[in-house]
Protein backbone atom coordinates (compact mmCIF):
# COMPACT_ATOMS: atom_id res chain seq x y z
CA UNK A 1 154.83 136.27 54.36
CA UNK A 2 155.15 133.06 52.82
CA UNK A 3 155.55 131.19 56.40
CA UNK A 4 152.49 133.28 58.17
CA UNK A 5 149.92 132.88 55.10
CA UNK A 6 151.21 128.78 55.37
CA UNK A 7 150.42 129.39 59.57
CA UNK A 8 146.74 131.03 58.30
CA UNK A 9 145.77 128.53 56.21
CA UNK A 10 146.60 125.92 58.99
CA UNK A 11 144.93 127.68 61.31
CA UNK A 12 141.76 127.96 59.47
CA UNK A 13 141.69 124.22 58.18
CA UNK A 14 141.90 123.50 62.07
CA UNK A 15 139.23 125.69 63.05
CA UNK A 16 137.00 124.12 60.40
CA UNK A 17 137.66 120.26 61.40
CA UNK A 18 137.15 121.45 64.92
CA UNK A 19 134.00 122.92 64.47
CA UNK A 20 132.95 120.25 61.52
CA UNK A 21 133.43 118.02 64.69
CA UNK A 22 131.18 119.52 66.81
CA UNK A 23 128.17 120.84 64.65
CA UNK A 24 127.77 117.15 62.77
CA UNK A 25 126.93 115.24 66.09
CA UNK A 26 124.56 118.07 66.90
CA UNK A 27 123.09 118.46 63.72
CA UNK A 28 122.03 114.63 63.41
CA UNK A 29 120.74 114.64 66.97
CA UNK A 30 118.35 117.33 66.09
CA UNK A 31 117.41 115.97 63.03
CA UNK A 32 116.39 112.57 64.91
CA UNK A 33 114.11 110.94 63.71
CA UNK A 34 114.40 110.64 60.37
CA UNK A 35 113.34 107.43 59.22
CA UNK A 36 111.16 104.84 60.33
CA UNK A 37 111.52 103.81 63.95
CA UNK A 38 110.98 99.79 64.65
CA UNK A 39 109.69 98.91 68.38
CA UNK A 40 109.89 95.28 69.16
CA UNK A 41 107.54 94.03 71.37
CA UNK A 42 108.51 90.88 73.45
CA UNK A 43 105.04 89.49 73.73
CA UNK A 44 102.55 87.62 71.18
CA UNK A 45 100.07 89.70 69.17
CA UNK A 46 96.72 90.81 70.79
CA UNK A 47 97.68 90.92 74.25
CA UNK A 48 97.73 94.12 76.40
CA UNK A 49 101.23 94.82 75.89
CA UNK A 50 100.63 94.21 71.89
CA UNK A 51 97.72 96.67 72.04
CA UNK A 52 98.76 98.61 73.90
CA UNK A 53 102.43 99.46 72.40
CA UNK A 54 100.42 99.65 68.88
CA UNK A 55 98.22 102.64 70.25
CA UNK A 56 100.69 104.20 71.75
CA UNK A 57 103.30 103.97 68.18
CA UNK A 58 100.10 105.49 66.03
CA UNK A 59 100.38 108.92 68.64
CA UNK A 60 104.40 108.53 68.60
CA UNK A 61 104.24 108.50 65.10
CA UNK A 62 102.29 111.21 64.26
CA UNK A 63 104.45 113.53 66.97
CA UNK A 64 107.65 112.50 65.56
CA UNK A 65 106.04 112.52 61.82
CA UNK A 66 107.86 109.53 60.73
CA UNK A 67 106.63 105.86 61.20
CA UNK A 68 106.50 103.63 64.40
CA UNK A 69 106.56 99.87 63.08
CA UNK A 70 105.71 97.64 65.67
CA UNK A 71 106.81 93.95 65.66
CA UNK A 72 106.36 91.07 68.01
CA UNK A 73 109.25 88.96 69.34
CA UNK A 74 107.98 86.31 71.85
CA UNK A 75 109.66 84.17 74.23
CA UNK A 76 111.46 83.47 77.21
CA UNK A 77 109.34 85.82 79.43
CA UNK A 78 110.76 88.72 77.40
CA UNK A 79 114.18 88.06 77.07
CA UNK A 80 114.32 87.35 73.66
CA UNK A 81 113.41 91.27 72.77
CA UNK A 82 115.82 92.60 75.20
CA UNK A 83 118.67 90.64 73.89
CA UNK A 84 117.80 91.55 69.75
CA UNK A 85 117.24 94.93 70.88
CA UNK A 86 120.52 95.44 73.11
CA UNK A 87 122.72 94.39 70.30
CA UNK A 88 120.84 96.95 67.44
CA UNK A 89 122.72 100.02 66.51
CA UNK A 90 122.53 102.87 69.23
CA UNK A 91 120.97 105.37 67.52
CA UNK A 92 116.85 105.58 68.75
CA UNK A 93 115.58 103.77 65.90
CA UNK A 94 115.05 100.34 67.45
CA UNK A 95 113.34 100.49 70.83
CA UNK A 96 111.88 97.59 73.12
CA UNK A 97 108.22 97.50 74.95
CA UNK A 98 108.84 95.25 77.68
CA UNK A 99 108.35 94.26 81.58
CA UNK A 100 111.01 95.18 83.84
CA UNK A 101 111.49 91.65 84.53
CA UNK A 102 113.52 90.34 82.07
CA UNK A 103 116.47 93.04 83.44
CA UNK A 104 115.21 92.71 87.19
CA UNK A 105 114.12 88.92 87.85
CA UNK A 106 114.99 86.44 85.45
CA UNK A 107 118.64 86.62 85.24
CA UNK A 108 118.11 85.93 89.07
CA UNK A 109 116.77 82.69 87.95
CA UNK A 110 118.08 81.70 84.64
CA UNK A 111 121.30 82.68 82.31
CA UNK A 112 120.55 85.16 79.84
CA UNK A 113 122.91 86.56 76.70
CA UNK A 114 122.99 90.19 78.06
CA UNK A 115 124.33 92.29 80.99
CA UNK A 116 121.37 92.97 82.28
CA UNK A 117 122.58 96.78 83.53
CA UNK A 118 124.44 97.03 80.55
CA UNK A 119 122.16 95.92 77.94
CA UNK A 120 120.15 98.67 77.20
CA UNK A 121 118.88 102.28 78.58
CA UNK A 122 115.70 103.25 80.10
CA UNK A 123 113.53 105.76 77.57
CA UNK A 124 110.26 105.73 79.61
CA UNK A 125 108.03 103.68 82.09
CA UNK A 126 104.75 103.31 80.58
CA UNK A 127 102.44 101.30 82.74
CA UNK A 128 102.62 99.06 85.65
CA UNK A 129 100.16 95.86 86.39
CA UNK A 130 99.26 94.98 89.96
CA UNK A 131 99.93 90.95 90.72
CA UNK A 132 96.77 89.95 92.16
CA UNK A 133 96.43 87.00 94.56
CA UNK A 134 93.21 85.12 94.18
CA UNK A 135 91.51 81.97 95.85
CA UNK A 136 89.58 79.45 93.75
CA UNK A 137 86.35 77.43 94.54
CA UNK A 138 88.69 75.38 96.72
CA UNK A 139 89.65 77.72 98.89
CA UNK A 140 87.69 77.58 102.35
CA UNK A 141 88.03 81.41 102.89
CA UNK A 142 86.98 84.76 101.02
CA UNK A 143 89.62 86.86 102.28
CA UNK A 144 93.44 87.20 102.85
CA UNK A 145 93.60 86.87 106.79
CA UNK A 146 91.12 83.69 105.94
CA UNK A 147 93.76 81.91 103.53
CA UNK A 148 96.31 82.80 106.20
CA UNK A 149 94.67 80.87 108.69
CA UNK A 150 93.55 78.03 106.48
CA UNK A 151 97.15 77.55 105.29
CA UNK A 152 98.51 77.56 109.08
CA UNK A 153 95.94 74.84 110.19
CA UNK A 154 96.93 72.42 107.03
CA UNK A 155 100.55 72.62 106.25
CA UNK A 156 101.78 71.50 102.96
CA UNK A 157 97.96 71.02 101.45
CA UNK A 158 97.79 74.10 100.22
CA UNK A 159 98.98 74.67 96.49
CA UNK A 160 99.50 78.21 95.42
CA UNK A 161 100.08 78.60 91.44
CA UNK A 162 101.96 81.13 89.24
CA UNK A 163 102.14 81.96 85.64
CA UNK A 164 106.13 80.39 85.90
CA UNK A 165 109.16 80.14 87.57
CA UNK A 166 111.08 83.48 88.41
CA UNK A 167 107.98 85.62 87.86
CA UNK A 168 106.66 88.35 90.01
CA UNK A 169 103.96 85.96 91.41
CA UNK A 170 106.91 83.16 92.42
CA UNK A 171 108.55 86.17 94.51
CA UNK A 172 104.89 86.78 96.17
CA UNK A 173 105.13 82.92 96.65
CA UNK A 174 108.24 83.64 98.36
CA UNK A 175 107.80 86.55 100.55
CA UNK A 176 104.42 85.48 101.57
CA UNK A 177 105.64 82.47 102.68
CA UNK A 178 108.56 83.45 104.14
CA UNK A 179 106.96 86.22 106.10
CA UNK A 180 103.46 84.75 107.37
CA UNK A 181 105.46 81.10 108.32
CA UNK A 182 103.42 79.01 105.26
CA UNK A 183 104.00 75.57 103.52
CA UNK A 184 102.68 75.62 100.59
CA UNK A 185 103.04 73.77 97.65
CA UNK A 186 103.84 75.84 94.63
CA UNK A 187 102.92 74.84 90.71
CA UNK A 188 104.51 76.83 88.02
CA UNK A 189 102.56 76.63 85.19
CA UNK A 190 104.21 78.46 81.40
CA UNK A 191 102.16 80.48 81.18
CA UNK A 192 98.71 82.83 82.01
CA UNK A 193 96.50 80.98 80.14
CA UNK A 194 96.40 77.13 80.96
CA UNK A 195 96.85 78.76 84.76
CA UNK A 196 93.74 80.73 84.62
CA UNK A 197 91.74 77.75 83.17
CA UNK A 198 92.70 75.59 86.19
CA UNK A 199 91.85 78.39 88.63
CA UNK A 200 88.03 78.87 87.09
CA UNK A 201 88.25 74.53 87.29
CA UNK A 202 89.29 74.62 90.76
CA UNK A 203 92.45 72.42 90.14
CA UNK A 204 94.49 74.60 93.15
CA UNK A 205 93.44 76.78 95.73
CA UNK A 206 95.05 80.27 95.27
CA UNK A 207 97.14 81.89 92.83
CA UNK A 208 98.84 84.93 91.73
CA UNK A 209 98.61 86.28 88.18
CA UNK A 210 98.88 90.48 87.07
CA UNK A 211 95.33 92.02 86.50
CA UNK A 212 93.45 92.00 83.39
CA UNK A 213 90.10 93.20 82.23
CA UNK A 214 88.61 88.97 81.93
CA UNK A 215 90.08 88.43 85.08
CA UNK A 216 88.12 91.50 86.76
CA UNK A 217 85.08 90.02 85.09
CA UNK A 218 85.73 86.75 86.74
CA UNK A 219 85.89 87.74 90.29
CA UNK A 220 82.71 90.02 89.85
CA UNK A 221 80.85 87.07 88.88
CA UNK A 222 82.09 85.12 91.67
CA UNK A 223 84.17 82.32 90.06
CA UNK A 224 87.14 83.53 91.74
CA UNK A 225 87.91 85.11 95.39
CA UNK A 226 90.78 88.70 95.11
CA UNK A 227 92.57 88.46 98.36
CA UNK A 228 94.90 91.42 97.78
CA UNK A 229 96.80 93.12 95.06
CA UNK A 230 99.87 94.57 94.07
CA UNK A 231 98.83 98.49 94.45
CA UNK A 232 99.96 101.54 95.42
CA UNK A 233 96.09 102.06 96.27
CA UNK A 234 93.40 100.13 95.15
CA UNK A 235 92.73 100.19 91.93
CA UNK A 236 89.30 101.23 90.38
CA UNK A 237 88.18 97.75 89.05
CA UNK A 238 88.61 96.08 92.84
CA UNK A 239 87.77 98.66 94.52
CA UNK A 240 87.29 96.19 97.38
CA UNK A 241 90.13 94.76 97.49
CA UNK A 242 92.67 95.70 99.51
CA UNK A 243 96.57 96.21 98.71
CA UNK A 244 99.04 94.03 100.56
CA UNK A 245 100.65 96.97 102.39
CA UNK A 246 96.93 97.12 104.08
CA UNK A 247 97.79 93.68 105.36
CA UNK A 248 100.71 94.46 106.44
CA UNK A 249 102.72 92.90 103.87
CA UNK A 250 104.37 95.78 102.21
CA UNK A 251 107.35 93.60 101.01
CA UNK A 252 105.05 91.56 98.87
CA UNK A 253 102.74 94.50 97.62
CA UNK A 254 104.35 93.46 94.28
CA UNK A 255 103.33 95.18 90.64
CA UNK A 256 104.64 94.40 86.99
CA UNK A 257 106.27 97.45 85.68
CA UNK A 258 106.72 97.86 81.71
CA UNK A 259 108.19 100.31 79.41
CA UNK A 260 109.73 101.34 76.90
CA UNK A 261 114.16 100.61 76.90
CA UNK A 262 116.54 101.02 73.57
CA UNK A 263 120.19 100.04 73.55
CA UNK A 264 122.41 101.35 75.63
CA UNK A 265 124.65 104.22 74.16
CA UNK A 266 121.62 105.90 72.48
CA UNK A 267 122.49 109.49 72.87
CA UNK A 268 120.86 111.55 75.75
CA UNK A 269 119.43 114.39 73.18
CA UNK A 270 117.25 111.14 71.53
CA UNK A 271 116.21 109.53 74.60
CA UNK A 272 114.91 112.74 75.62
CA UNK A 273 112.73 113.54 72.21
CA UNK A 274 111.34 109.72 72.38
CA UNK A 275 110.48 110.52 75.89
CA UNK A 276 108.49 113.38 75.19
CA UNK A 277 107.06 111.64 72.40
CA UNK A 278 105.82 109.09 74.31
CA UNK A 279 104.68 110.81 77.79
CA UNK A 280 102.54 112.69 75.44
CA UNK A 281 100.53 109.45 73.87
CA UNK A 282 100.24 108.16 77.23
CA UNK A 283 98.18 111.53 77.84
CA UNK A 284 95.71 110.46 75.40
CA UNK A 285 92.60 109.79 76.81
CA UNK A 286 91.67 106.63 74.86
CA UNK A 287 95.31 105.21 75.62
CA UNK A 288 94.71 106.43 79.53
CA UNK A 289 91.12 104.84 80.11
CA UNK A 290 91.84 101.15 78.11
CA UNK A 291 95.21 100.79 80.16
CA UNK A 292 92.61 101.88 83.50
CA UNK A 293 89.45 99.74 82.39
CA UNK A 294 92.24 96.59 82.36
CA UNK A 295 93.33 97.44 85.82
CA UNK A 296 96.42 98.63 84.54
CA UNK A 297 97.66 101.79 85.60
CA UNK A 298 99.72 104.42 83.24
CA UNK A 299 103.14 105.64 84.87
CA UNK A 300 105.28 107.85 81.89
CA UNK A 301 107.85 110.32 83.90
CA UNK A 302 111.28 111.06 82.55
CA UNK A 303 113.77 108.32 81.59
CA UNK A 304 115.48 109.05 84.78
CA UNK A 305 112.51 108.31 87.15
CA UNK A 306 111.79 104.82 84.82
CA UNK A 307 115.69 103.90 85.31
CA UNK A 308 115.35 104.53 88.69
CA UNK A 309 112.39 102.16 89.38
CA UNK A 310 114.63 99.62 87.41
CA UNK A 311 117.48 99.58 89.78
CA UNK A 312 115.08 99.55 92.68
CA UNK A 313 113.40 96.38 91.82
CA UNK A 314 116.42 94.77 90.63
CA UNK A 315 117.41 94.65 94.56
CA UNK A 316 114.28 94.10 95.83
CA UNK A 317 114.18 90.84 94.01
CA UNK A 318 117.47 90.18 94.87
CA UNK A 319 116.53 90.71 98.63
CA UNK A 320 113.69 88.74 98.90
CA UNK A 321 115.00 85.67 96.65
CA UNK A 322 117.84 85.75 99.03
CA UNK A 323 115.81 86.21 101.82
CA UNK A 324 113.18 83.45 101.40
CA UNK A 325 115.55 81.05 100.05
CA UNK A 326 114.30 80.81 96.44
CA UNK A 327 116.11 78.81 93.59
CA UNK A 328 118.31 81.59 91.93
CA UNK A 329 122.02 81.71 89.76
């Protein structure tokens, strides 16, 4: 008796470590969240992507009924954010709102202190820019087969700028020149800002910068020539201006895609409860109709279809910065 009641007693302190073992995981997954959750956003305050992530934490928030804090970490094109955010604990309480870019373009270009499909995990695509290419005053033509021409009869005058080096609008550089035969002379600037303020001054003839609501208003009132756009379709704001797969330039029909990543090893059942948490703010119509009256269009999906556009950019860029022969690690 004394040897099977010892046997019991093991038995049932197994059974309850086993299922101890089991339930706890569980339970804390469905308890997520339970405090506040911090997303970092990797550009200054009062920008789209400030606004925009700030909007979208308010709806979050009251879904998940605990706090969204948002903070701002600038620099490096973004990389900053993904590198603090890849290194903070797995567990769905630190997120980043980012581009794609700083996982699909810059460490094409640059070293950065993260594996960039390692890093972190994809919780949900949230928007996506078109990259507009634009002529100035100084450009002698109003349309895209017009700058094609004008660049072919004066090789190396023309001078094409972008917002930086390894940016979307250096791989249109690229891929337009590559493709339509161009030299051009390319000026990275460091950003959007001093580059938009030549363009209205007429200090280059075309560049390539991602839509905005100012730069809409711009080429309505004539100061600037839209050549094409980064589009699925055109978008609502230009409605006359026609996407580069139109052109027959489908490789360069180029868009910024952002969203929202946290570090990698955050468990499937929380990715999937910030997913629907955010899919459903991006249904609000205020959130919907300032992303659309910006040019910006909303994407949202699952976290499999946002991971999915990740990868698939990654080797575009890697194609065409092969293919056109642009400076890259």
């Amino acid at each position: 008796m004394t040897t099977l009641s010892n046997a019991s007693r093991f038995l049932q302190r197994f059974i309850a470590a086993a299922i101890s073992t089991t339930i706890i995981p569980l339970a804390a997954a469905a308890e997520f969240p339970e405090k506040a959750i911090r997303l970092s956003v990797g550009y200054p305050a009062g920008g789209l992507s400030d606004v925009v992530a700030r909007k979208l934490a308010e709806k979050v928030a009251d879904t998940l009924k605990v706090p969204v804090i948002v903070e701002n970490r600038p620099g490096a094109g973004g990389t900053i954010n993904i590198a603090e955010v890849s290194r903070a604990k797995p567990d769905g309480y630190t997120l980043a709102f980012s581009a794609t870019s700083p996982l699909t373009l810059t460490p094409y270009f640059s070293k950065v202190n993260y594996a960039p499909e390692k890093a972190v995990t994809s919780v949900i695509g949230i928007m996506y820019s078109p990259v507009v290419l634009l002529g100035t005053q100084t450009l002698q033509a109003s349309d895209f087969n017009g700058f094609i021409k004008t660049a072919k009869q004066a090789p190396g005058k023309l001078r094409w700028a972008t917002s930086g080096m390894g940016t979307i609008g250096h791989i249109m550089f690229g891929q337009i020149s590559h493709d339509a035969g161009l030299d051009m002379n390319l000026i990275p600037y460091k950003g959007g800002s001093q580059q938009m303020n030549d363009a209205l001054g007429g200090q280059f003839e075309v560049f390539s910068t991602n839509v905005s609501a100012t730069l809409i208003e711009n080429i309505k009132a004539g100061k600037l020539h839209a050549l094409a756009i980064g589009a699925e379709q055109r978008i609502e704001g230009l409605p006359e201006t026609p996407t580069f797969t139109e052109l027959g330039q489908p490789k360069a029909n180029l868009k910024s895609n952002f969203g929202i990543v946290a570090p990698a090893g955050t468990p499937t059942t929380v990715i999937e409860k910030l997913n629907k948490a955010f899919d459903a703010a991006l249904q609000d119509r205020d959130i919907a109709d300032s992303l659309r009256q910006s040019g910006n269009i909303p994407s949202g999906g699952t976290a499999a279809v946002f991971q999915r556009v990740i990868d698939e950019e990654s080797r575009n860029n890697r194609a065409i910065i092969q293919q056109a022969g642009l400076a890259a690690n």
